[in-house]
Protein backbone atom coordinates (compact mmCIF):
# COMPACT_ATOMS: atom_id res chain seq x y z
CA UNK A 1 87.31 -92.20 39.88
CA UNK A 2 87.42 -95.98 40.17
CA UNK A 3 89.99 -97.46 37.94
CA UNK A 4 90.31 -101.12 36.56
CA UNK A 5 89.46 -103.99 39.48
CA UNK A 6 87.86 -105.86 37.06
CA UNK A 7 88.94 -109.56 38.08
CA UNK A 8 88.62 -108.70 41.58
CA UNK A 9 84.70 -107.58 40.92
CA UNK A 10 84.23 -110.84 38.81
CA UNK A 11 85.65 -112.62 42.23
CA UNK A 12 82.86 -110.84 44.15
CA UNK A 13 80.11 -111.07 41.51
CA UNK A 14 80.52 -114.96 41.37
CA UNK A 15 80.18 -115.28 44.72
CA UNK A 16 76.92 -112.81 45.48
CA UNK A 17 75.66 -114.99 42.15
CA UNK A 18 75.47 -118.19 44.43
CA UNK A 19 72.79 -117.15 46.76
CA UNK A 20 73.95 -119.01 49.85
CA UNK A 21 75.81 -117.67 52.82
CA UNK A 22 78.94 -116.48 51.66
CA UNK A 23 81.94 -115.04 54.56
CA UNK A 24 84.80 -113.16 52.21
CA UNK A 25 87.42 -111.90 53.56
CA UNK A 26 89.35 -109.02 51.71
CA UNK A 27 92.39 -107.66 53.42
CA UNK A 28 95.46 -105.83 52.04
CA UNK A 29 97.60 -102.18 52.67
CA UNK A 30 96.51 -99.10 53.86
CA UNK A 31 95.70 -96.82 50.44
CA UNK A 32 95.27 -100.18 48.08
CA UNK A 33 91.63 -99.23 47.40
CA UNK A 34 89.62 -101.40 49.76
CA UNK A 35 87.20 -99.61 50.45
CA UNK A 36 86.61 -97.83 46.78
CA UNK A 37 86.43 -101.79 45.72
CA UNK A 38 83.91 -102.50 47.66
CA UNK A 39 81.88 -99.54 47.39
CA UNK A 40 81.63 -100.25 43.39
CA UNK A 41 80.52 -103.98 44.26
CA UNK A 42 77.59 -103.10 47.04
CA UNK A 43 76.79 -99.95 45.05
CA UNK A 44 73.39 -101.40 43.46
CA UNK A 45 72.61 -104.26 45.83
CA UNK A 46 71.07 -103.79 49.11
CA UNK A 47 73.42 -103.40 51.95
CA UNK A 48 75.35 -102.34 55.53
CA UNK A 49 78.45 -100.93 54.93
CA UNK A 50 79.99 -100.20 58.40
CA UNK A 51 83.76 -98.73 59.07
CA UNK A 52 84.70 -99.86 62.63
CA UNK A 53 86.28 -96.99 63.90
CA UNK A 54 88.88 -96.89 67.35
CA UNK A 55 85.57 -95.86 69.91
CA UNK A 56 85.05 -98.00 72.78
CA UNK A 57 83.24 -101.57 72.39
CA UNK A 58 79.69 -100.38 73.15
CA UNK A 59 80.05 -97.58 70.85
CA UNK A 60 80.75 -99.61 68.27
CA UNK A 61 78.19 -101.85 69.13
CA UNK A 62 75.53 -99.50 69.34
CA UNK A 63 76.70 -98.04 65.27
CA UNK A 64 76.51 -101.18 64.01
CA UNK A 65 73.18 -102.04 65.85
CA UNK A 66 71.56 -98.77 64.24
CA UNK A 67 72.95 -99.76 60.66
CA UNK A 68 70.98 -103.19 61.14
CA UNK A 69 68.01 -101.69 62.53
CA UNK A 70 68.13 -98.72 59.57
CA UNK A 71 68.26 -100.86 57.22
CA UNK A 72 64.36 -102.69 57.47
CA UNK A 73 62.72 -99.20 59.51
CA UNK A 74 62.36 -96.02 58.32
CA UNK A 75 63.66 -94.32 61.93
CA UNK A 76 66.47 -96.01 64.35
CA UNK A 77 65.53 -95.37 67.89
CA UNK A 78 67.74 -93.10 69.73
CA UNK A 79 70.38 -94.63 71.48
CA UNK A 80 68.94 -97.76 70.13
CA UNK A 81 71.81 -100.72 70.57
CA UNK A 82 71.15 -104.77 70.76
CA UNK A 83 72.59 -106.42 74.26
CA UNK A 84 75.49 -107.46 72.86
CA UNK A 85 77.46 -108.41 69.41
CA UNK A 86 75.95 -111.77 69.34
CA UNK A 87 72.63 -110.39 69.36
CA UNK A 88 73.57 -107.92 67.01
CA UNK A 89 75.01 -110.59 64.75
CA UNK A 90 72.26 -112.67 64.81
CA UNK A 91 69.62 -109.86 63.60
CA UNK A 92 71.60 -110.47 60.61
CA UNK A 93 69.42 -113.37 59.87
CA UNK A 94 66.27 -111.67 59.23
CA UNK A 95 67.76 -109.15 56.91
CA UNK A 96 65.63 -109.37 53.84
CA UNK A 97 66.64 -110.33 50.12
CA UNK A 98 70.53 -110.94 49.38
CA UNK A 99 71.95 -108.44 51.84
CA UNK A 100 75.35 -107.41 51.48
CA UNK A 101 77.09 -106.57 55.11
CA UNK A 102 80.60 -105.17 55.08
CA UNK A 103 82.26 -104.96 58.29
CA UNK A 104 85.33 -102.49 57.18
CA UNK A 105 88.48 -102.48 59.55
CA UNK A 106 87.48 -105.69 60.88
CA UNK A 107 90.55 -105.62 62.90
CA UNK A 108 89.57 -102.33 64.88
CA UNK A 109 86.34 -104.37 66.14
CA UNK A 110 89.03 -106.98 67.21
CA UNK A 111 91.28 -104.47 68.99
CA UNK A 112 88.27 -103.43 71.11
CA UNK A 113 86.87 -106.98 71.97
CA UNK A 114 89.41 -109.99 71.40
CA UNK A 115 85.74 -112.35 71.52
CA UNK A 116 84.14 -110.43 68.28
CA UNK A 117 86.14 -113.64 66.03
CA UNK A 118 84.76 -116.12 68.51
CA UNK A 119 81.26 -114.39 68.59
CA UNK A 120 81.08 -114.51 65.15
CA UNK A 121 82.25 -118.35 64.69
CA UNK A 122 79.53 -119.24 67.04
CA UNK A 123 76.67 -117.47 65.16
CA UNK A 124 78.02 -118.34 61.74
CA UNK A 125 77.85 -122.07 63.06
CA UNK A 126 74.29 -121.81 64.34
CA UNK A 127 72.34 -118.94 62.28
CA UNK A 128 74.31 -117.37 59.27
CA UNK A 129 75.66 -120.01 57.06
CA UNK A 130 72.10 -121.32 56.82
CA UNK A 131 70.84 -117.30 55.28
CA UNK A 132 71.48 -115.69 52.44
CA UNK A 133 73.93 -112.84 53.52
CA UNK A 134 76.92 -112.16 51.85
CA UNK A 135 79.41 -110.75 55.34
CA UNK A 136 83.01 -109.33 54.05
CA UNK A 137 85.14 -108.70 56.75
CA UNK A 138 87.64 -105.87 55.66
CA UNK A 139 90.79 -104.82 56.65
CA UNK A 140 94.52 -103.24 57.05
CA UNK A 141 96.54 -104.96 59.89
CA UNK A 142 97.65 -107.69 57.53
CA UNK A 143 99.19 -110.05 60.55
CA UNK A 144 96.39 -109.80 62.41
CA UNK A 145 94.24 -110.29 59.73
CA UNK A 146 96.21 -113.70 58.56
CA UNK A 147 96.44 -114.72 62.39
CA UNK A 148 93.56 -113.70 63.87
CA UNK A 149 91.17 -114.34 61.26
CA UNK A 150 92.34 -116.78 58.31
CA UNK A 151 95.01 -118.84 60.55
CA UNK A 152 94.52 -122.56 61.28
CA UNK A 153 94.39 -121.35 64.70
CA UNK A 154 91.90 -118.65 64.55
CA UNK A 155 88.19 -119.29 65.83
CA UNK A 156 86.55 -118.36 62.20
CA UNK A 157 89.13 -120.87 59.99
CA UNK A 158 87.56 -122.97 57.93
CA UNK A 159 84.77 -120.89 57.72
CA UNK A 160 85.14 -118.21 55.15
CA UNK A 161 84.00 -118.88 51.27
CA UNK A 162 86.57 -117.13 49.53
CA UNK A 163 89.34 -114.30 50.35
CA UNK A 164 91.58 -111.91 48.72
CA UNK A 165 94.91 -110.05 49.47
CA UNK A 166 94.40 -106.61 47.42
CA UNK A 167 97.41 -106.02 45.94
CA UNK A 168 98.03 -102.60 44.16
CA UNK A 169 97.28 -101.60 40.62
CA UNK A 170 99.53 -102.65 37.73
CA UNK A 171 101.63 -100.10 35.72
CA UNK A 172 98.63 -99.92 32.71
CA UNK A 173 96.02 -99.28 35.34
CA UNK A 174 97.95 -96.45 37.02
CA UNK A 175 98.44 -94.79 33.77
CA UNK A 176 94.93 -94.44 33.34
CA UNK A 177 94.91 -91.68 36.25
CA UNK A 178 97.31 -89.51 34.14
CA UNK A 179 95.96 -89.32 30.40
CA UNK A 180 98.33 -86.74 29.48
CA UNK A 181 101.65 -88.00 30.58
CA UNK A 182 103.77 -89.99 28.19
CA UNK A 183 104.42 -93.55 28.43
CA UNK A 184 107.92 -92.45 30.29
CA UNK A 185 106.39 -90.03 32.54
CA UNK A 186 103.56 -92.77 33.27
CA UNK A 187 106.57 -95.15 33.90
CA UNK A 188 108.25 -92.25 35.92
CA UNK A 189 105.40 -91.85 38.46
CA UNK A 190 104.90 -95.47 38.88
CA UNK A 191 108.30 -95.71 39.97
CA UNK A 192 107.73 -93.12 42.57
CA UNK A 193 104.20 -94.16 44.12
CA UNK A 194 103.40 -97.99 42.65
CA UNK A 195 100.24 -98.82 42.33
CA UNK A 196 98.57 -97.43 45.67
CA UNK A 197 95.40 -95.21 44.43
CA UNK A 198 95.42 -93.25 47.17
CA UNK A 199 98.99 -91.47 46.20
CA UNK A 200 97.82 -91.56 42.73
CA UNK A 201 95.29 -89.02 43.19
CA UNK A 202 97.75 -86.63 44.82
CA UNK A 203 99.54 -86.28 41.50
CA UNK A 204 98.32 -84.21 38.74
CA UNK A 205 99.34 -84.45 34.55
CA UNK A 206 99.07 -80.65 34.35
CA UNK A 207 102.57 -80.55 35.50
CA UNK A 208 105.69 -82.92 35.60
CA UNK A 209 106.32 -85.67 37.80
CA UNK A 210 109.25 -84.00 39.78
CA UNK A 211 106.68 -80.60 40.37
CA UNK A 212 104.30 -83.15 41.82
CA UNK A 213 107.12 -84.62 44.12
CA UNK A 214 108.10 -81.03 44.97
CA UNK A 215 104.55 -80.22 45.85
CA UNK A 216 103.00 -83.54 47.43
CA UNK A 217 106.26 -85.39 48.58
CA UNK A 218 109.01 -82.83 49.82
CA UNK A 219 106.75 -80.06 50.86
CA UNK A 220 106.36 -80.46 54.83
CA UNK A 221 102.44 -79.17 53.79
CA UNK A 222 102.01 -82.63 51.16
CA UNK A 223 99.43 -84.85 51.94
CA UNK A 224 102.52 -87.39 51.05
CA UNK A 225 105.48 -86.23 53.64
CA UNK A 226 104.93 -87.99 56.75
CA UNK A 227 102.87 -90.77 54.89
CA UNK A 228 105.03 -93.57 55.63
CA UNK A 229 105.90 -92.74 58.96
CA UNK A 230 102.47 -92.51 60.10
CA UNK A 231 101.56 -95.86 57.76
CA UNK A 232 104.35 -97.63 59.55
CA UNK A 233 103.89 -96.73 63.04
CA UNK A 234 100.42 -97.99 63.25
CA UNK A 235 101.70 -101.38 62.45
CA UNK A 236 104.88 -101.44 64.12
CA UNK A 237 105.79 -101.33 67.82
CA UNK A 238 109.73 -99.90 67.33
CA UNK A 239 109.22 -97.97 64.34
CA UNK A 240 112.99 -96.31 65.16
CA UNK A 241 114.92 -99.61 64.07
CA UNK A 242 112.96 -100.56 61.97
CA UNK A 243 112.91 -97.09 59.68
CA UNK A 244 116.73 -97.75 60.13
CA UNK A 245 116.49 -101.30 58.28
CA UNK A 246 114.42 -99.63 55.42
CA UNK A 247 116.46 -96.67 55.15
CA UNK A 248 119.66 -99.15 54.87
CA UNK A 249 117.51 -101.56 52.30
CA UNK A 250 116.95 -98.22 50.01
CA UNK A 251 120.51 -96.71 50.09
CA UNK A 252 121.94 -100.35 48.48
CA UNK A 253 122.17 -102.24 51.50
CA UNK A 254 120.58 -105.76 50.84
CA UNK A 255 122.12 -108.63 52.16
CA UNK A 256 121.73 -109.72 55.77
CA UNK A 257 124.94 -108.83 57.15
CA UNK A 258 125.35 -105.36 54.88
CA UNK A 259 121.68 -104.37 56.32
CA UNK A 260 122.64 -105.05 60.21
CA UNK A 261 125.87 -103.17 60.10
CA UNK A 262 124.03 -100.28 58.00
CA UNK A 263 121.27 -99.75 60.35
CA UNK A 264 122.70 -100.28 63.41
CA UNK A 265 119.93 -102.25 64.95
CA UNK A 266 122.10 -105.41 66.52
CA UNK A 267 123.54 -108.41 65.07
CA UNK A 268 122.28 -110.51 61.65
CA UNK A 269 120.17 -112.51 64.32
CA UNK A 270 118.43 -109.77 65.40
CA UNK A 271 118.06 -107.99 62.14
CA UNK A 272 116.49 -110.82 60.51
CA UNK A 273 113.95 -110.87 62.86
CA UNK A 274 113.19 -107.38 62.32
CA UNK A 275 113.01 -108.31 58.46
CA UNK A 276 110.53 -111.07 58.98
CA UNK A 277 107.69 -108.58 60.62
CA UNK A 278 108.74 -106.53 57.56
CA UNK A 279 108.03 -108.86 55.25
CA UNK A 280 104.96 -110.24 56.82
CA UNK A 281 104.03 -106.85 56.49
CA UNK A 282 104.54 -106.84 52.74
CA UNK A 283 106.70 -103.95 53.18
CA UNK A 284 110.06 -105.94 52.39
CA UNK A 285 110.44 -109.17 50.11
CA UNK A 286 113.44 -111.41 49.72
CA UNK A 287 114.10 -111.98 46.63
CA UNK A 288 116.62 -114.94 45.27
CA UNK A 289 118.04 -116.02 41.74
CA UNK A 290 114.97 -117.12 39.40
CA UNK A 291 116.52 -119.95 38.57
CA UNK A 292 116.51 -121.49 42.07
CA UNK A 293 114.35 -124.20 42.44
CA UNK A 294 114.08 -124.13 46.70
CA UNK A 295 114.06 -120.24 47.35
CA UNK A 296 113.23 -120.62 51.04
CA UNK A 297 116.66 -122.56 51.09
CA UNK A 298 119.02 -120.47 48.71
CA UNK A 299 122.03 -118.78 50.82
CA UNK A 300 121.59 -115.99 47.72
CA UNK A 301 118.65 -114.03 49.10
CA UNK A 302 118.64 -110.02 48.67
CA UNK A 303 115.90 -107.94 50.55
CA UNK A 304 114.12 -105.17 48.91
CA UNK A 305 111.65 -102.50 49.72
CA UNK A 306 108.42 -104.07 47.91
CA UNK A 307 106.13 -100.78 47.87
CA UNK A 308 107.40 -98.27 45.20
CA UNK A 309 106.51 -95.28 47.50
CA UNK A 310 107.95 -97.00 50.52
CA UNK A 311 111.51 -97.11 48.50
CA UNK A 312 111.51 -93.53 47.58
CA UNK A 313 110.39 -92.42 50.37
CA UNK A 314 113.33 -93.99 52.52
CA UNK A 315 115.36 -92.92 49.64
CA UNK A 316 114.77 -89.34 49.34
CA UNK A 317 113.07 -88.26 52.32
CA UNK A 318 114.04 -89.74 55.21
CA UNK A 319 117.46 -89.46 54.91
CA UNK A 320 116.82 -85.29 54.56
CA UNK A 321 114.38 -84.43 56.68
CA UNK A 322 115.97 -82.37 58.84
CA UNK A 323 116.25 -80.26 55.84
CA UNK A 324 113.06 -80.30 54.53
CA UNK A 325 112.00 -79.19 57.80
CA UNK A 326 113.96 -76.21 57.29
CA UNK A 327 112.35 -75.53 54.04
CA UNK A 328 114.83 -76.73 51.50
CA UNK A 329 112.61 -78.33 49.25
CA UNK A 330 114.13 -76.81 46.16
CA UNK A 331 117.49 -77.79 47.22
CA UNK A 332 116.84 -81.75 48.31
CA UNK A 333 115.01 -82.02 44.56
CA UNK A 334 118.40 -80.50 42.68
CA UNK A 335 121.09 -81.67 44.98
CA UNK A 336 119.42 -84.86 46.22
CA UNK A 337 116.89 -86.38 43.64
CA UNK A 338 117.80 -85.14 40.33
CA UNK A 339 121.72 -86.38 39.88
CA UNK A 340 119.91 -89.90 40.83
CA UNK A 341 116.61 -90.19 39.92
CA UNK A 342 117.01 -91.56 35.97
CA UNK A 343 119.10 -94.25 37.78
CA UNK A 344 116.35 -95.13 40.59
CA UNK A 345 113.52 -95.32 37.91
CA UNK A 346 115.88 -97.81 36.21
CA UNK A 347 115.35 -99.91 38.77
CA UNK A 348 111.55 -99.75 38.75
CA UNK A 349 112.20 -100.16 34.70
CA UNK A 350 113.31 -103.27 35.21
CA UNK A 351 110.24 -104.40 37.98
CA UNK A 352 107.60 -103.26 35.44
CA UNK A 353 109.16 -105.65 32.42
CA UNK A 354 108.97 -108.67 34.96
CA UNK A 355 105.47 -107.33 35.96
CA UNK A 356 104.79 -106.66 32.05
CA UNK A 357 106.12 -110.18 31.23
CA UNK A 358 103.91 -111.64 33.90
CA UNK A 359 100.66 -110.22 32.44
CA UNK A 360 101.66 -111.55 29.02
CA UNK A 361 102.12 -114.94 30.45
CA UNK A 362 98.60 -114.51 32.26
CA UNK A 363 97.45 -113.77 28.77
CA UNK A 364 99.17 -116.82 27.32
CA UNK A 365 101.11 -115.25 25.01
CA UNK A 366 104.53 -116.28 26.14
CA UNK A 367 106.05 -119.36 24.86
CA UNK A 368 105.75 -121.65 27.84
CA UNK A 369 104.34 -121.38 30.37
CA UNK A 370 106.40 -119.98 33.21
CA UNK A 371 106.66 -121.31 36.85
CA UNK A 372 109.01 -118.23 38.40
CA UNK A 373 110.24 -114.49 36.82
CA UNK A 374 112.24 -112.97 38.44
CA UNK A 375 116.17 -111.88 38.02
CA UNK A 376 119.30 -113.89 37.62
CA UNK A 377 123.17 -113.10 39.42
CA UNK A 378 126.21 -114.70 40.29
CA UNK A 379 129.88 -113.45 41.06
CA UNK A 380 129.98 -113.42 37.12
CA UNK A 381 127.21 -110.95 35.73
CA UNK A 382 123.68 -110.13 36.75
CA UNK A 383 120.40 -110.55 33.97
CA UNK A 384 117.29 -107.99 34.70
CA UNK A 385 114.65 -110.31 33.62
CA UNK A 386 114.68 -114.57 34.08
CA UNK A 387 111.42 -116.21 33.10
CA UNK A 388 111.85 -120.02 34.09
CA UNK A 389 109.95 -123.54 33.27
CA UNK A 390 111.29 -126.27 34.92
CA UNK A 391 109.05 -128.52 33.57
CA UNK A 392 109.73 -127.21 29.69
CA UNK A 393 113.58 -126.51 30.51
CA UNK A 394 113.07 -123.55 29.02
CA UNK A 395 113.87 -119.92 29.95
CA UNK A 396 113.10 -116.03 28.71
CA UNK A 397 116.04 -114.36 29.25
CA UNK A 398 115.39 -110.08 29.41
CA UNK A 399 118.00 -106.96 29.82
CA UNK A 400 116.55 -103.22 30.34
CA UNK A 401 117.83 -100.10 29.70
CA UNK A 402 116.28 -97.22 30.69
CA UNK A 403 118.97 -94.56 29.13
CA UNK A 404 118.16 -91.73 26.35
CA UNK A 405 120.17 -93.51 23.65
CA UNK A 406 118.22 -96.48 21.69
CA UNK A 407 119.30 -99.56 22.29
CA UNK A 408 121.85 -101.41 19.92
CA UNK A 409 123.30 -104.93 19.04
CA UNK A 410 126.22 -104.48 21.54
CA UNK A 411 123.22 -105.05 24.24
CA UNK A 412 121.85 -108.26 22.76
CA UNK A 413 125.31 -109.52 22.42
CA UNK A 414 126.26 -109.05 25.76
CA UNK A 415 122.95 -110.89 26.83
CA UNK A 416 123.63 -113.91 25.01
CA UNK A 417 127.12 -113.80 26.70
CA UNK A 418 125.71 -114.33 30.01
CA UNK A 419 123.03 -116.40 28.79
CA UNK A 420 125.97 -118.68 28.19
CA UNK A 421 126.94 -118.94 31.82
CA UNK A 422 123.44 -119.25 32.99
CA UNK A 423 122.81 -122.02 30.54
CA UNK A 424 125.84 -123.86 31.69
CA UNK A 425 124.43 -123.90 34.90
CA UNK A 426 121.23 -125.90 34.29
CA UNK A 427 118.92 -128.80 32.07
CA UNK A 428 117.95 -125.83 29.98
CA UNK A 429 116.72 -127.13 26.33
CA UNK A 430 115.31 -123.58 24.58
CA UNK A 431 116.03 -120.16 25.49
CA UNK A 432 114.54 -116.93 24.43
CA UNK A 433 115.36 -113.18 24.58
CA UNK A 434 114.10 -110.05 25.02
CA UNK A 435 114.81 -106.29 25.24
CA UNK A 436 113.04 -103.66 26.69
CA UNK A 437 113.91 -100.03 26.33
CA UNK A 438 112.88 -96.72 27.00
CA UNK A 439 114.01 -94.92 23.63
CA UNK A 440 113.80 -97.47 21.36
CA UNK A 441 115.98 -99.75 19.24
CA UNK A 442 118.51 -98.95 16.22
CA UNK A 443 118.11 -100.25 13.22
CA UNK A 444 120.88 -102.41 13.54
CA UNK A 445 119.41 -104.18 16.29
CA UNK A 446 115.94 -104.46 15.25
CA UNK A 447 117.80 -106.61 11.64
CA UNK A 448 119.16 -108.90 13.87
CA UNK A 449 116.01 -109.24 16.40
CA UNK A 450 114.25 -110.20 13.67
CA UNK A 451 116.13 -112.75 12.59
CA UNK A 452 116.76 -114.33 15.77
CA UNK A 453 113.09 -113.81 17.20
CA UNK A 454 114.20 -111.53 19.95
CA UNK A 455 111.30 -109.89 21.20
CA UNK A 456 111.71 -105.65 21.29
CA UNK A 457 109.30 -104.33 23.77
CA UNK A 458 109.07 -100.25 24.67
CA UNK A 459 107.89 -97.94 27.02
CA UNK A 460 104.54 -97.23 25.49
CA UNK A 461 104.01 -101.35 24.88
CA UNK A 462 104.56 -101.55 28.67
CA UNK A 463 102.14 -98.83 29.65
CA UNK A 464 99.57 -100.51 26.82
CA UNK A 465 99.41 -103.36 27.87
C-alpha cells in the first residue's frame, strides 16, 4: 500500500520531464518510505534500481555491473563485472531512452570505497551530465549523506539537480492506513509511531491501539521492541550515553543542565555535544519560544525527542526492559502506560495542531502568512500553539486540550489572559485565537467563538485535513 507522496512525486516527475541529465539526491530516516517512493516513481519508466548492500567492493561492483549489462541483453554473463566503478559508471552513457538509475544506500557503496563520490564527480564532469539519465543517489546515514555527498566540501557539490530530505507522513496521511479507527484513535497511534510507514504497517484497526502496543511494541517477539536500539546503533558509535540522553529527554528532562545531571553522561559541555550528533541525526530538535526572532541565539532552548516512536519508545520501553524480558507485558501496559498515556498523547495533541496549522497556512487559509509556529513560555504561563509574522505583527495564538470533557469559555478566557503578557512583550498589531479539542466545545463557548472569530477546530478536522 503506498499512501499519499504526492508533492514529492510531482518533485520527481518535473525533473524526469526535463530530459537532460538530472543527479537527485533523496536521503532521510530509516522506515520513512524511501524506497516505496521511489519504486512508485521508476515503476513505468525504464530503469536500474540497485540496493548497495554491506558485501565487499568488488561484489558490489560486479551487482551493479550485471544490472547495467541486464538491462540492454537478454542474458548477463556469469561472473560478468566491468574493471572498475568508473567503467561501470560510464556504461551509463549508452543506456538507451530516459533511463532511470537508482543507486539505493548510496552510503553503503561509500563505506566500502571512500573514492565511489570522487569516481562519480569525475564521470559526471566528463560523460553523464551531457546524457539523458536521471541517477538518484539514495540513502539513510543522514551525516554522511549531508557531508559526504551534498557538503561544500564533498567531491559531487555543486553537482546534483535537485534533492530532498524525506520527512515522515503527516497525521491525515497516516490515518489513511487505519480506515476504521476514529479520529482519536487515528490521533492516538500517531502519537505512538509518527509518521514512519514502516511502523504503520505493524498496527492493525481490527483491534485497539494499546492491543497493538501490547502485541508489536512490548512483546519481546514485536517486530517493534528492539527497533530503536538497533536503528540507533547503526548510526551511533556510544549508543550507551547516548540512550541515556534520550531516555532523560523523554522522562521531562529538557534543558541542558537537567539532561546532563539526568543521564549521567558528563558535564553540560559534554552533553551538548552528544545533543548536536542527535540532532544532526534528526532524532532530537531544540526547540525555543516562537516568538524569538534569533533562535540559534535564545538562552530559552528546550530539547525534545523529534520522532514520535523514538519518544515512546524511551518512554515506555526502555526504562522497563528488564521486565519485559521477563515477560511482564501485561503488567508494564497497566502499571506503566495506562495511568500516563492520555497525558503523553496530549503532548502529541498539541504537535499535530501546530502541524495542522502549518498545512492550513500551506493552503493559504490562515490570515497572514506565518514566518515561525511553534509554542510560547516564560516564568509566567506557557501557550500550546504561537503562529508568528514579523513582518504583519501579527500572531495566532492556540491552547489544546486533549481531556474527555468539551471544552468551555473558562479555556478561552484564560488564553486571552496570557495573550496579554505575550502581547506586552512585542510590536504585535492583530492577534487571533484558536482552540483545538478532542471532545468538542460547549455551547457556551462556541456563542462566544463566534462572536469573537475564534476558530474551534476538533479531532476529526485534524485527521481531515
Amino acid at each position: 500500500m503506498f499512501i499519499n507522496r504526492e508533492t514529492e512525486l510531482a518533485q520527481l516527475e518535473h525533473l524526469y520531464s526535463s530530459d537532460r541529465a538530472e543527479l537527485f539526491v533523496l536521503y532521510g530516516r530509516r522506515r520513512v518510505g524511501k524506497t516505496e517512493l521511489l519504486r512508485a516513481f521508476c515503476a513505468e519508466k525504464p530503469h536500474i534500481f540497485f540496493i548497495a548492500t554491506l558485501s565487499s567492493d568488488s561484489d558490489q561492483l560486479a551487482a551493479f555491473s550485471q544490472a547495467i549489462w541486464g538491462m540492454t541483453h537478454a542474458t548477463v554473463p556469469e561472473g560478468f563485472t566491468f574493471p572498475g566503478w568508473e567503467a561501470a559508471f560510464r556504461a551509463l552513457a549508452d543506456l538507451p531512452g530516459r533511463p532511470v538509475v537508482i543507486l539505493d544506500e548510496f552510503t553503503y557503496l561509500m563505506t566500502g570505497n571512500q573514492a565511489i563520490p570522487s569516481i562519480l564527480q569525475k564521470v559526471w564532469d566528463e560523460t553523464l551530465r551531457h546524457t539523458r539519465v536521471f541517477l538518484v543517489l539514495c540513502g539513510s546515514y543522514i551525516g554522511m549523506m549531508e557531508r559526504e555527498v551534498l557538503a561544500y566540501q564533498a567531491p559531487l557539490y555543486g553537482r546534483r539537480t535537485g534533492s530532498l530530505f524525506l520527512n515522515p507522513l503527516d497525521l491525515p496521511a497516516t490515518a489513511i492506513f487505519f480506515p476504521s479507527y476514529t479520529a482519536l484513535q487515528a490521533i492516538e497511534t500517531w502519537a505512538v509511531l509518527g509518521g514512519m510507514p514502516y511502523y504503520l504497517r505493524m498496527f492493525s484497526d481490527e483491534v485497539d491501539v494499546l492491543s497493538n502496543v501490547r502485541a508489536q511494541i512490548l512483546d519481546v517477539q514485536g517486530p517493534l521492541y528492539y527497533e530503536p536500539q538497533l536503528l540507533l546503533m547503526q548510526e551511533l558509535r556510544e549508543p550507551r550515553n547516548y540512550f541515556s540522553i534520550l531516555r532523560a529527554i523523554a522522562h521531562g528532562h529538557t534543558r541542558l543542565n537537567e539532561i546532563a545531571q539526568a543521564a549521567g553522561v558528563g558535564n553540560a559541555a559534554t552533553t551538548s555535544r552528544y545533543l548536536d550528533i542527535l540532532q544532526q541525526l534528526r532524532v532530537v530538535r531544540r526547540i525555543v519560544p516562537a516568538t524569538e526572532t534569533r533562535p540559534e541565539k535564545s538562552r530559552k532552548g528546550l530539547y525534545q525527542i523529534a520522532d514520535a516512536f523514538l519518544r515512546f519508545w524511551f518512554r515506555y520501553v526502555h526504562p522497563y526492559q528488564g521486565s519485559l524480558d521477563l515477560g511482564l507485558a501485561d503488567a508494564i501496559l497497566a502499571q506503566r502506560i495506562r495511568p500516563t498515556f492520555e497525558q503523553f498523547v496530549g503532548y502529541a495533541f498539541e504537535e499535530a495542531a501546530r502541524e495542522y496549522l502549518a498545512r492550513l497556512a500551506r493552503q493559504g487559509a490562515l490570515p497572514f502568512l506565518p514566518e515561525r509556529i511553534g509554542s510560547w513560555w516564560d516564568q509566567q504561563g506557557e501557550i500550546d500553539v504561537v503562529v508568528v509574522s514579523d513582518t504583519d505583527r501579527a500572531l495566532l495564538l492556540g491552547e489544546c486540550k486533549w481531556s474527555v470533557n468539551p471544552v468551555g469559555v473558562n479555556v478561552l478566557e484564560d488564553l486571552q489572559r496570557k495573550a496579554a503578557t505575550l502581547l506586552a512583550l512585542g510590536p504585535w498589531r492583530t492577534v487571533n485565537y484558536a482552540l483545538f479539542a478532542k471532545s468538542g466545545f460547549t455551547p457556551a463557548l462556541q456563542d462566544r467563538a463566534a462572536d469573537q472569530g475564534v476558530e474551534l477546530i476538533t479531532a476529526e478536522q485534524m485527521v481531515s485535513n
